[in-house]
C-alpha atoms as a PDB file:
ATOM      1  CA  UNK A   1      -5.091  20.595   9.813  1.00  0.00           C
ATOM      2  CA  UNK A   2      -1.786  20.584   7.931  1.00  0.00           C
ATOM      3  CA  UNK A   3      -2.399  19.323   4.501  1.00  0.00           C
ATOM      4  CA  UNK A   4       1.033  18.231   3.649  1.00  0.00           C
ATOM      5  CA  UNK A   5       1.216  15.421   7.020  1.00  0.00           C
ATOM      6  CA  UNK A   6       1.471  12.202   6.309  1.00  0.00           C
ATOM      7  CA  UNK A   7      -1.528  10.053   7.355  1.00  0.00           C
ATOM      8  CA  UNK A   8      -2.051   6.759   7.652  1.00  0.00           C
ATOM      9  CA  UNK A   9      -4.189   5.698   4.434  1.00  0.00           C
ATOM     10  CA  UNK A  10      -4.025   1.845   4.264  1.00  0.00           C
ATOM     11  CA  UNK A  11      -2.364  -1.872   5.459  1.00  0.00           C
ATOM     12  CA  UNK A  12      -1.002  -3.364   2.532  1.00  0.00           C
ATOM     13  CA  UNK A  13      -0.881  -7.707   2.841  1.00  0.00           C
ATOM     14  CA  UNK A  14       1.399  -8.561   0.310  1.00  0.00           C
ATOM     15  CA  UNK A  15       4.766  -7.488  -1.602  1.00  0.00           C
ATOM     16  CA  UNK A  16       2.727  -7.993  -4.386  1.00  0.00           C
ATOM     17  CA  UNK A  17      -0.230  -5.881  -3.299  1.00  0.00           C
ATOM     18  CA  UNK A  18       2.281  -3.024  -2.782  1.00  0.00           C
ATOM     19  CA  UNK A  19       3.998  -3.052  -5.760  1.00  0.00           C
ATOM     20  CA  UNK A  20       0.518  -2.730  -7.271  1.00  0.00           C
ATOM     21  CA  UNK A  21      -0.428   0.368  -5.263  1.00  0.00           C
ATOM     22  CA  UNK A  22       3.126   1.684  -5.961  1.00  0.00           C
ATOM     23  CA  UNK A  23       2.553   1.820  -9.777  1.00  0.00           C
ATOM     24  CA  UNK A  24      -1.260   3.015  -9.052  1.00  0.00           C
ATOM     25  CA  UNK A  25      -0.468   5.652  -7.154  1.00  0.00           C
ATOM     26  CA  UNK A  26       2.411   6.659  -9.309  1.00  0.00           C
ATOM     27  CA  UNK A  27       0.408   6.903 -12.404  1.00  0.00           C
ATOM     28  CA  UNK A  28      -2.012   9.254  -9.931  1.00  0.00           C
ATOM     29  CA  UNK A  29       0.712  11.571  -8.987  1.00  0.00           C
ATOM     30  CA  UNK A  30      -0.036  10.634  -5.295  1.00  0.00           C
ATOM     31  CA  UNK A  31       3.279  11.362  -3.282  1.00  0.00           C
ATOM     32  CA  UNK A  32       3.516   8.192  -0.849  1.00  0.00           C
ATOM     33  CA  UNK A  33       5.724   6.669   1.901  1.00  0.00           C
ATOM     34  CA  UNK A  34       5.569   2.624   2.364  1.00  0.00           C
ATOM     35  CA  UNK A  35       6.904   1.765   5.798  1.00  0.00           C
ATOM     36  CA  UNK A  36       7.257  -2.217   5.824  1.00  0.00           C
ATOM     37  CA  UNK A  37       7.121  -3.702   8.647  1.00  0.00           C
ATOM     38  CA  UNK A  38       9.711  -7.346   7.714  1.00  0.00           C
ATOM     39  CA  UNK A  39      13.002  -7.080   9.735  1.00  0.00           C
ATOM     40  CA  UNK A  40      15.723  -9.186   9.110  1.00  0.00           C
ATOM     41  CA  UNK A  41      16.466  -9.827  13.013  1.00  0.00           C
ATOM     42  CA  UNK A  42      13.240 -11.127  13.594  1.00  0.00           C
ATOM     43  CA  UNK A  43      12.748 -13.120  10.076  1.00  0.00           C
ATOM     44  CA  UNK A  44       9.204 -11.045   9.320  1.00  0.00           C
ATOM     45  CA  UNK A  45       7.192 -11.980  12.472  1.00  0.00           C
ATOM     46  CA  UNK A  46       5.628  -8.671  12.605  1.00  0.00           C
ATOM     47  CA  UNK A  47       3.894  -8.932   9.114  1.00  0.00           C
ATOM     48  CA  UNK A  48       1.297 -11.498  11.329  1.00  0.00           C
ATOM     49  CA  UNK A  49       0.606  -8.660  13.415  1.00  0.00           C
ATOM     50  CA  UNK A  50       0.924  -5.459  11.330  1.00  0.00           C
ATOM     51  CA  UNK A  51       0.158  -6.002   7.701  1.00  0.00           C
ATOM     52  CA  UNK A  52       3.455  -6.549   5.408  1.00  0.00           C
ATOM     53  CA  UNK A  53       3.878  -2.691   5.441  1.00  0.00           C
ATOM     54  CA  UNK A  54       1.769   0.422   5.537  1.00  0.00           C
ATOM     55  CA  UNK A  55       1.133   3.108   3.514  1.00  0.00           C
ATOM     56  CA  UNK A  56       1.286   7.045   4.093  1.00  0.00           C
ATOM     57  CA  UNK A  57       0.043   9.850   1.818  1.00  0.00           C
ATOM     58  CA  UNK A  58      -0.785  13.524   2.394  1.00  0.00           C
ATOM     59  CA  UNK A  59      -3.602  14.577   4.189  1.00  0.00           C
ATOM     60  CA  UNK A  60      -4.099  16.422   0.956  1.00  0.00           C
ATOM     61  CA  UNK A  61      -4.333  13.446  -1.443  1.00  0.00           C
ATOM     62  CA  UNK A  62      -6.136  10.861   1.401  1.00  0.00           C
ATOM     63  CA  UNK A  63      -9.171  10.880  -0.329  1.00  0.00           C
ATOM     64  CA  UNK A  64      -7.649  10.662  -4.449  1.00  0.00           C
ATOM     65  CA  UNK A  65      -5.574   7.493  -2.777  1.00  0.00           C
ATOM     66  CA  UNK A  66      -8.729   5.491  -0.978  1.00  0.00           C
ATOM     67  CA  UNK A  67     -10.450   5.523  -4.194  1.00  0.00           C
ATOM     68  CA  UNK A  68      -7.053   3.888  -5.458  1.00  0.00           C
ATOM     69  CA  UNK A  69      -6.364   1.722  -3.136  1.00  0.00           C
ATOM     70  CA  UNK A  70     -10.283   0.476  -3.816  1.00  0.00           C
ATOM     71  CA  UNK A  71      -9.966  -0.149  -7.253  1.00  0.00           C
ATOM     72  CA  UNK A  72      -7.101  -2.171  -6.951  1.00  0.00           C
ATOM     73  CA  UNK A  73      -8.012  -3.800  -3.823  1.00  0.00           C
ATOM     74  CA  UNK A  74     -11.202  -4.406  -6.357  1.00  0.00           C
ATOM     75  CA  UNK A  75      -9.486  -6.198  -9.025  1.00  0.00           C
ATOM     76  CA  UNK A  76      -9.907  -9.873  -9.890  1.00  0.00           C
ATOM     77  CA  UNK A  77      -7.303 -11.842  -8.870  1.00  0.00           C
ATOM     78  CA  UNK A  78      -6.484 -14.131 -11.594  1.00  0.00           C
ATOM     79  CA  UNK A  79      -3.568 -16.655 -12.095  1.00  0.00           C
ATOM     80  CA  UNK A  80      -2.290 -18.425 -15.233  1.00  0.00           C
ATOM     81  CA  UNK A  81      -0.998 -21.398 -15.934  1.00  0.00           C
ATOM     82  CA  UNK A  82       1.111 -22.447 -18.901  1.00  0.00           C
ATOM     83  CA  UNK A  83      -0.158 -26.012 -19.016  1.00  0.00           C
END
């Protein structure tokens, strides 16, 4: 197996979610590729079906990017309010 494909690693929900992962797997060092699946033609209706977008690393790095992806997919979700 070629270490350096790109494999399938994870469907991300939100643009929130993946600018989360982004920064994660940027402080890793984790080379990635987010495909999103929104087009402007069809106003987004894929995201039902596919996830907001998806997100390819290495076969090399698979493993170092699950156990991101579960840590922040692990995280409290917690909103504030000024009032």
């Amino acid at each position: 197996m070629n270490p350096y494909r790109w494999v399938k690693t994870h469907t991300v929900e939100s643009i929130f979610e993946s600018d989360m992962l982004k920064d994660a797997l940027d402080r890793e060092g984790i080379e990635y590729m987010i495909r999103e699946h929104k087009d402007t033609a069809y106003d987004g209706i894929f995201i039902l079906q596919k996830g907001f977008a998806t997100v390819f690393v290495r076969a090399k790095d698979e493993t170092a990017a699950q156990a991101v992806i579960r840590r922040i997919k692990n995280l409290p979700y917690v909103a504030f309010s000024k009032d």
